[in-house]
C-alpha atoms as a PDB file:
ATOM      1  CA  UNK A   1     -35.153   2.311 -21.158  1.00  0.00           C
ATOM      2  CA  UNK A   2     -34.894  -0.088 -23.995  1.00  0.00           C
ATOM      3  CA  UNK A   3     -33.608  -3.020 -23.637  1.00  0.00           C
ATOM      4  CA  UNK A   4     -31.003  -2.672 -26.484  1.00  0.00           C
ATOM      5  CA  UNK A   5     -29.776   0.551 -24.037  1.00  0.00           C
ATOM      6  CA  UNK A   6     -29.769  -1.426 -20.925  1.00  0.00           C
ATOM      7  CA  UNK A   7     -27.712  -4.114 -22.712  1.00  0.00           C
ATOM      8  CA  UNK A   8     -25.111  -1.513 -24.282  1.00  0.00           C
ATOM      9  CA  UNK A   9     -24.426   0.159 -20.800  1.00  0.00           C
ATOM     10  CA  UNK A  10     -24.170  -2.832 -19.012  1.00  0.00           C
ATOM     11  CA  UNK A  11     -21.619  -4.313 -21.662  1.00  0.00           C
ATOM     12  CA  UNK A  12     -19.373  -0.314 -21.290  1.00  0.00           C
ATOM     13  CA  UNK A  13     -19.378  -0.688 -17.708  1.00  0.00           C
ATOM     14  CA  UNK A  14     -18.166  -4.678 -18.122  1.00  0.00           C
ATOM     15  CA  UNK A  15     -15.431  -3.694 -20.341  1.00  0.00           C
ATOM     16  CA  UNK A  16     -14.343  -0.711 -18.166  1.00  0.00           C
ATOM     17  CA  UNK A  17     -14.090  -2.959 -15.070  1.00  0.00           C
ATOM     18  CA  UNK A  18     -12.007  -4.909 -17.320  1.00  0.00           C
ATOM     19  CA  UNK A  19      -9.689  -2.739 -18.670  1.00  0.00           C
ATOM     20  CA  UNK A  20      -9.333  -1.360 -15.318  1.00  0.00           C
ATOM     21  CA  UNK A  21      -8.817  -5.082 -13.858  1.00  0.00           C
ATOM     22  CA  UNK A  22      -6.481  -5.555 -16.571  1.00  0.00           C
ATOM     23  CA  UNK A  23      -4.142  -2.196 -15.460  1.00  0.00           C
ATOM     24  CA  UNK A  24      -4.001  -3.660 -12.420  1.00  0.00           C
ATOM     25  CA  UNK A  25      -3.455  -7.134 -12.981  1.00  0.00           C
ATOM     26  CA  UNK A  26      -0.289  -5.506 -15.192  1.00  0.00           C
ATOM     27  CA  UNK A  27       1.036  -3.092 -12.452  1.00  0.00           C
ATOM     28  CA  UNK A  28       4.085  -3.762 -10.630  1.00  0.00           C
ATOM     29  CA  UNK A  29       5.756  -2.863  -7.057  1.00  0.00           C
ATOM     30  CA  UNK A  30       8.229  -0.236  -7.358  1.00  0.00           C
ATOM     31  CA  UNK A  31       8.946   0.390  -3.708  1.00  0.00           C
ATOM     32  CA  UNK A  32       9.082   2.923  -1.439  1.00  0.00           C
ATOM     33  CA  UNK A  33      12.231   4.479  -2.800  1.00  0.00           C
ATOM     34  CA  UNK A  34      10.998   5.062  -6.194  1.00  0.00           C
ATOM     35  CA  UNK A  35       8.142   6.629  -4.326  1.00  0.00           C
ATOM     36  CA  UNK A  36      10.465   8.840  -2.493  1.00  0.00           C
ATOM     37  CA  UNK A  37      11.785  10.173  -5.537  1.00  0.00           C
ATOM     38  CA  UNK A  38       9.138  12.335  -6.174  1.00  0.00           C
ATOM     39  CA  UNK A  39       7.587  12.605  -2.477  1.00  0.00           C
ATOM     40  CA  UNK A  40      10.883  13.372  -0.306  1.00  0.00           C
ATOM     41  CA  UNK A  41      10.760  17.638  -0.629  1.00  0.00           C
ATOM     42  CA  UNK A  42       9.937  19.243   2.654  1.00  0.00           C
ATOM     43  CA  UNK A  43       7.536  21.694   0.066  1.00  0.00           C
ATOM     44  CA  UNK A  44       5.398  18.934  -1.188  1.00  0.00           C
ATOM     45  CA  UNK A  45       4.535  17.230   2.342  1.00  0.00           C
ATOM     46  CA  UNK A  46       7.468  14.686   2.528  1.00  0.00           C
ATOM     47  CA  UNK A  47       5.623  11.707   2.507  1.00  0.00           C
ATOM     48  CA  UNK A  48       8.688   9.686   2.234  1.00  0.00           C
ATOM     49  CA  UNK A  49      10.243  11.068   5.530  1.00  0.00           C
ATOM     50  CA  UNK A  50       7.326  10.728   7.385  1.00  0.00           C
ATOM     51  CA  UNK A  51       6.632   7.216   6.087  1.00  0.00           C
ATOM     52  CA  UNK A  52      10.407   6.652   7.200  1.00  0.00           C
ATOM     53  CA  UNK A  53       9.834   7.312  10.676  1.00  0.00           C
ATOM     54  CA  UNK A  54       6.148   5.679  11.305  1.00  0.00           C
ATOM     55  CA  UNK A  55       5.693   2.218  12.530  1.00  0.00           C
ATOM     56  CA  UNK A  56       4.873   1.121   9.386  1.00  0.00           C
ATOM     57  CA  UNK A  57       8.386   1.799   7.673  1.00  0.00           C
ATOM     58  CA  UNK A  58       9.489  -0.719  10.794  1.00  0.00           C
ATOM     59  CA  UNK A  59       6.848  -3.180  11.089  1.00  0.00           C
ATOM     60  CA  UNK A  60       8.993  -6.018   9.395  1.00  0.00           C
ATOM     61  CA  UNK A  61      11.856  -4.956  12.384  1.00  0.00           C
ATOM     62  CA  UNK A  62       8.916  -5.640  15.023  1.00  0.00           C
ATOM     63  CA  UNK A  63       8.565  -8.806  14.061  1.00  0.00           C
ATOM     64  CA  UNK A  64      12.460  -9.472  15.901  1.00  0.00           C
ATOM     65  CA  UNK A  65      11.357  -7.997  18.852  1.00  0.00           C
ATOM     66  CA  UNK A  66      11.768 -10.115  22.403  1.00  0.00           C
ATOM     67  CA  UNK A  67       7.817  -9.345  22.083  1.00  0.00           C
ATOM     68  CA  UNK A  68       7.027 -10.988  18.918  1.00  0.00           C
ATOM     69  CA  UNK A  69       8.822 -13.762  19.604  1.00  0.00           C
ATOM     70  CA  UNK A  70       6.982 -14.337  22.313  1.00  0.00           C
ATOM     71  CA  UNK A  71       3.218 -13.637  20.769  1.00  0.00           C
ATOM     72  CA  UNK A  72       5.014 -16.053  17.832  1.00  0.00           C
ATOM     73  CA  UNK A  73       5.719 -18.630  19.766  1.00  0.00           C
ATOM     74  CA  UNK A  74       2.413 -18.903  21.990  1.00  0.00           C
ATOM     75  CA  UNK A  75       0.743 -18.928  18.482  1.00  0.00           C
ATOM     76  CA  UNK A  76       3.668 -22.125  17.316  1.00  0.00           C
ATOM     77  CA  UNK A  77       5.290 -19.638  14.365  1.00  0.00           C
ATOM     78  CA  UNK A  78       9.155 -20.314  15.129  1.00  0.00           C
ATOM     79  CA  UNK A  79      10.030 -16.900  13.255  1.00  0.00           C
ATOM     80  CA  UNK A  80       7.777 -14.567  12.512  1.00  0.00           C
ATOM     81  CA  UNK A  81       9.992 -12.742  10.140  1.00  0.00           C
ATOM     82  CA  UNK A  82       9.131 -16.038   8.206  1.00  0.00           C
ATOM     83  CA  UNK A  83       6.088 -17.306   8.578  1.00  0.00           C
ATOM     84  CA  UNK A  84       3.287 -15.621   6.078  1.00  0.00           C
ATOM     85  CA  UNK A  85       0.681 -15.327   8.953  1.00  0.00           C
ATOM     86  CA  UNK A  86       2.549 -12.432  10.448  1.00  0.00           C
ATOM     87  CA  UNK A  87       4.329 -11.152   7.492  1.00  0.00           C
ATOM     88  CA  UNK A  88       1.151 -10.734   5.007  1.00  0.00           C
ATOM     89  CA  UNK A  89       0.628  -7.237   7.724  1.00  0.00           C
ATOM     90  CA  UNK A  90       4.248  -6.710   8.025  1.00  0.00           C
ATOM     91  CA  UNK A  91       5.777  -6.231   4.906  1.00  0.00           C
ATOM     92  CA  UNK A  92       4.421  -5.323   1.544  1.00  0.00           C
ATOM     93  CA  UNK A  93       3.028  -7.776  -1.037  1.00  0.00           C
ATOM     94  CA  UNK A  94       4.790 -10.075   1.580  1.00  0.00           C
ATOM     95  CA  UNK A  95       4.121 -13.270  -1.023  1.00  0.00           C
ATOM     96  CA  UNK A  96       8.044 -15.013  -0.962  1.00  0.00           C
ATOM     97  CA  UNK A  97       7.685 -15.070  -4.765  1.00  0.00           C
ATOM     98  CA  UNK A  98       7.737 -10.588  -4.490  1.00  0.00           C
ATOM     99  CA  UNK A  99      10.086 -10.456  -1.506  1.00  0.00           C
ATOM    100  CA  UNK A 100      13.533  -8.908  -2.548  1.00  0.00           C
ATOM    101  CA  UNK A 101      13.469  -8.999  -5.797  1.00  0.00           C
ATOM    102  CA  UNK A 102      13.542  -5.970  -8.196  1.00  0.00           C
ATOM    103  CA  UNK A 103      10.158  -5.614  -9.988  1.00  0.00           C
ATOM    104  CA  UNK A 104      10.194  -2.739 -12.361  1.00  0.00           C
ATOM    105  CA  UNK A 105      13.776  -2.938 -14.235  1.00  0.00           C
ATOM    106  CA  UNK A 106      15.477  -0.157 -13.100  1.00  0.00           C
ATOM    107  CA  UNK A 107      13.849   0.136  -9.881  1.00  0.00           C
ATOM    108  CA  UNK A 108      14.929  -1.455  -6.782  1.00  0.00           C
ATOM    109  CA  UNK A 109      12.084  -2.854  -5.959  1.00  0.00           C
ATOM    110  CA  UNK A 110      10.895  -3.812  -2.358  1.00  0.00           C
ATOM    111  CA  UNK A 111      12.582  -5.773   0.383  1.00  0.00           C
ATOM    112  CA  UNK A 112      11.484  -7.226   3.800  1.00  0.00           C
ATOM    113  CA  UNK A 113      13.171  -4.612   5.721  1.00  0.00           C
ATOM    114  CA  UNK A 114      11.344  -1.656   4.380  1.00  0.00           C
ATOM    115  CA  UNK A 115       8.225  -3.253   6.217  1.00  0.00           C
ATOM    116  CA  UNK A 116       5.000  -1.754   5.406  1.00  0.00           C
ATOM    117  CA  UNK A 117       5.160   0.731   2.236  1.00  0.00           C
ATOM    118  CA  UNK A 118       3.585   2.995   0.267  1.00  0.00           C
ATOM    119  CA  UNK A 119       2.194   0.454  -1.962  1.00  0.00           C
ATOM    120  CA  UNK A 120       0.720  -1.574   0.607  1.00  0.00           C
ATOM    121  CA  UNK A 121      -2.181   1.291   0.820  1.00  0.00           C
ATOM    122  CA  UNK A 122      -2.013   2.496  -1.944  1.00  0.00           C
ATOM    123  CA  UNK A 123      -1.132  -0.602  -4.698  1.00  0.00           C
ATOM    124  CA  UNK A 124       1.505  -1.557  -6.878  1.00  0.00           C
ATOM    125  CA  UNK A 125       2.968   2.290  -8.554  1.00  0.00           C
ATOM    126  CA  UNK A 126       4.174   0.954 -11.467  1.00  0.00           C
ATOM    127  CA  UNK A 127       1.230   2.361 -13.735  1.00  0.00           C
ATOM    128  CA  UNK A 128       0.879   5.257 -11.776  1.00  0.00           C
ATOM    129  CA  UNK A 129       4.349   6.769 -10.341  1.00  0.00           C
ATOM    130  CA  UNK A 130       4.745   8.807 -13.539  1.00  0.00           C
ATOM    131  CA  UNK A 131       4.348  12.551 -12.797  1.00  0.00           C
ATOM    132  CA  UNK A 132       1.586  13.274 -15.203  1.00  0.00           C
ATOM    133  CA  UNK A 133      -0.296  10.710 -14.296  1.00  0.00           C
ATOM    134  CA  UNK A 134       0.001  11.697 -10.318  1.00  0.00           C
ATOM    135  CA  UNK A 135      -0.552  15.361 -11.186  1.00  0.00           C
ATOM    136  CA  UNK A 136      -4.391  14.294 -11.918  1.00  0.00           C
ATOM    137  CA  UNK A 137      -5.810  12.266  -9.139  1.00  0.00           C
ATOM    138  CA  UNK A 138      -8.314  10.922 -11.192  1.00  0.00           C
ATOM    139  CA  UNK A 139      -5.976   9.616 -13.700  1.00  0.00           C
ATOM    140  CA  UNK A 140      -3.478   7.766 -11.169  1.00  0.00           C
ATOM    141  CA  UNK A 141      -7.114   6.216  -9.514  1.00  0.00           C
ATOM    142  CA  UNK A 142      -7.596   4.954 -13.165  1.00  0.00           C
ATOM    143  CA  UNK A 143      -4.015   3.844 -13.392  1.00  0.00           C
ATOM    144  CA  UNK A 144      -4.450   1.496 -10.047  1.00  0.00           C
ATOM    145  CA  UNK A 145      -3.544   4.477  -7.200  1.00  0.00           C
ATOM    146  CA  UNK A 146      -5.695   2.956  -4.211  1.00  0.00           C
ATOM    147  CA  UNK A 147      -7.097   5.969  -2.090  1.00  0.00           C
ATOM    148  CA  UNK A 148      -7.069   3.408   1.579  1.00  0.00           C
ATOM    149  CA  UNK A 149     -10.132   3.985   3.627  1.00  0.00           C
ATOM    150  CA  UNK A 150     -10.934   1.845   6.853  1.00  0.00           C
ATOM    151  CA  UNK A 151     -11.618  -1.093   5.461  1.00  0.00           C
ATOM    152  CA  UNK A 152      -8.207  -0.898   3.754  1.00  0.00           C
ATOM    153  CA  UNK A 153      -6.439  -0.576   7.013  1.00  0.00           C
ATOM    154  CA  UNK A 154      -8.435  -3.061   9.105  1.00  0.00           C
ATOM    155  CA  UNK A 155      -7.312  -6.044   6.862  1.00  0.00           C
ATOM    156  CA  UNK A 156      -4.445  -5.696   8.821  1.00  0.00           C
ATOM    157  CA  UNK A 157      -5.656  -3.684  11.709  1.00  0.00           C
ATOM    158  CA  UNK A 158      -8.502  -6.010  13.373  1.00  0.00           C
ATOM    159  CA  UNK A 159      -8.570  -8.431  15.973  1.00  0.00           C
ATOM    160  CA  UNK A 160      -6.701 -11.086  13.837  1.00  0.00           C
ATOM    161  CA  UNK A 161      -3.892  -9.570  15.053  1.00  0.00           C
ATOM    162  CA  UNK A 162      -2.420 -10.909  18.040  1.00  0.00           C
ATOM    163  CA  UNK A 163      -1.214  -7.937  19.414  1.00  0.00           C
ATOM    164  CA  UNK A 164      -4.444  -6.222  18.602  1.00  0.00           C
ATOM    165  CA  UNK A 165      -5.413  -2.968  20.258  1.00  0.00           C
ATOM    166  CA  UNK A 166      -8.665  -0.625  19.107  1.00  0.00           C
ATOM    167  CA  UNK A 167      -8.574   0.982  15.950  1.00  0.00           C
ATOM    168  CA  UNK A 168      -9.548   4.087  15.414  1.00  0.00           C
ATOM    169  CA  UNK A 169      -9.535   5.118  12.100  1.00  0.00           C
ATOM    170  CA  UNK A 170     -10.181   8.902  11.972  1.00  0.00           C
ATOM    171  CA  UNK A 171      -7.209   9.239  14.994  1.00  0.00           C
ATOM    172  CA  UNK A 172      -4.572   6.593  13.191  1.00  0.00           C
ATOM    173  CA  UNK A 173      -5.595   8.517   9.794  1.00  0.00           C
ATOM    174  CA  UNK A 174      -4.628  11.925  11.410  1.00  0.00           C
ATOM    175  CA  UNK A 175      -1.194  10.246  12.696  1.00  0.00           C
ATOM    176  CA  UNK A 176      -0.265   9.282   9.345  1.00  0.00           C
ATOM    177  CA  UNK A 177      -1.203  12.225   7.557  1.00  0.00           C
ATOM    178  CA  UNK A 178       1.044  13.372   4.513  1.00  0.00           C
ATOM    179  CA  UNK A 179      -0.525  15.439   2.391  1.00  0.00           C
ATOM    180  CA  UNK A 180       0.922  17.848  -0.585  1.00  0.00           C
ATOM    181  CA  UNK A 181       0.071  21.592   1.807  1.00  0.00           C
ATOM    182  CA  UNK A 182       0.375  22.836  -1.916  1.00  0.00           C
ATOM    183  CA  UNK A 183      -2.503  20.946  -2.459  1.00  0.00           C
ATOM    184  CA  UNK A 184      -4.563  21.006  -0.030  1.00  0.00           C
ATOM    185  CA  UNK A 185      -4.892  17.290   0.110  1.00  0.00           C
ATOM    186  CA  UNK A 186      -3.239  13.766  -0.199  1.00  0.00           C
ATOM    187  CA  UNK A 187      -0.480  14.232  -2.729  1.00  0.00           C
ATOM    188  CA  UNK A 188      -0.474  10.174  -3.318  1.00  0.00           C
ATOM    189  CA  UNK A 189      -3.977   9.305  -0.935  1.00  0.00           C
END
């Protein structure tokens, strides 16, 4: 291949990683109830409802837990519904600068309390939660729609944690599950 070639494909792919870091760099959290709005009906897999009663959808509440406290304190956090060390796997985009405040206009946004979201796996929505864009998987991917994998999950679930048990990803993935059945597969992987 000439080297004229080589240089021309090399500079596409650059600008395509940057365009691409660019959508992201631009998207915004939308929360879990804008999420919801499209992925609540029983027909399409209820992703909301199911997200509503994991762990996850309660994994800020954990942190007030007798327990916590406890693993806080042996580790010298005074509240770990504060401190950044236990909230960067308990709440989404847990940065204090995102925390309860509205981030789309028109949106709510996310607060502490809903925990771990939908955007936590799978990124900020705001570039992606339209319905033509999520009716082509490839396009939301495009638009910043994260498809998690392991290594997604274990920046959270690993022995960092203090409370740390073994992960298994193909079980917790199973547990979790809430695809589109009209699909066949994740309506929002």
């Amino acid at each position: 291949m000439k080297f004229a070639n080589k240089l021309a494909i090399t500079a596409g792919v650059v600008g395509v990683l940057a365009l691409q870091s660019q959508v992201f760099a631009q998207a915004q959290y939308v929360g879990a109830e804008a999420c919801g709005k499209c992925h609540k009906r029983e027909t399409t897999g209820n992703q909301l409802g199911k997200w509503q009663e994991s762990k996850h959808s309660k994994a800020f509440a954990t942190l007030a837990t007798p327990e916590a406290k406890k693993i806080a304190a042996a580790k010298g956090i005074a509240d770990p519904q504060k401190d950044q060390k236990c909230l960067k796997c308990h709440v989404t985009a847990a940065t204090a600068a995102q925390i309860a405040k509205p981030t789309v206009e028109g949106e709510k946004g996310f607060v502490a309390e809903d925990g771990v979201q939908c955007e936590t796996c799978h990124g900020p929505g705001s570039q992606y939660k339209a319905r033509k864009v999520m009716k082509d998987k490839a396009a939301a991917v495009a638009a910043g729609l994260i498809v998690p994998d392991e290594k997604l999950c274990k920046t959270c679930h690993n022995p960092e944690s203090p409370s740390h048990k073994e992960f298994n990803f193909a079980e917790m993935k199973k547990k979790i599950d809430h695809t589109n059945p009209n699909k066949g597969k994740a309506d929002a992987e």
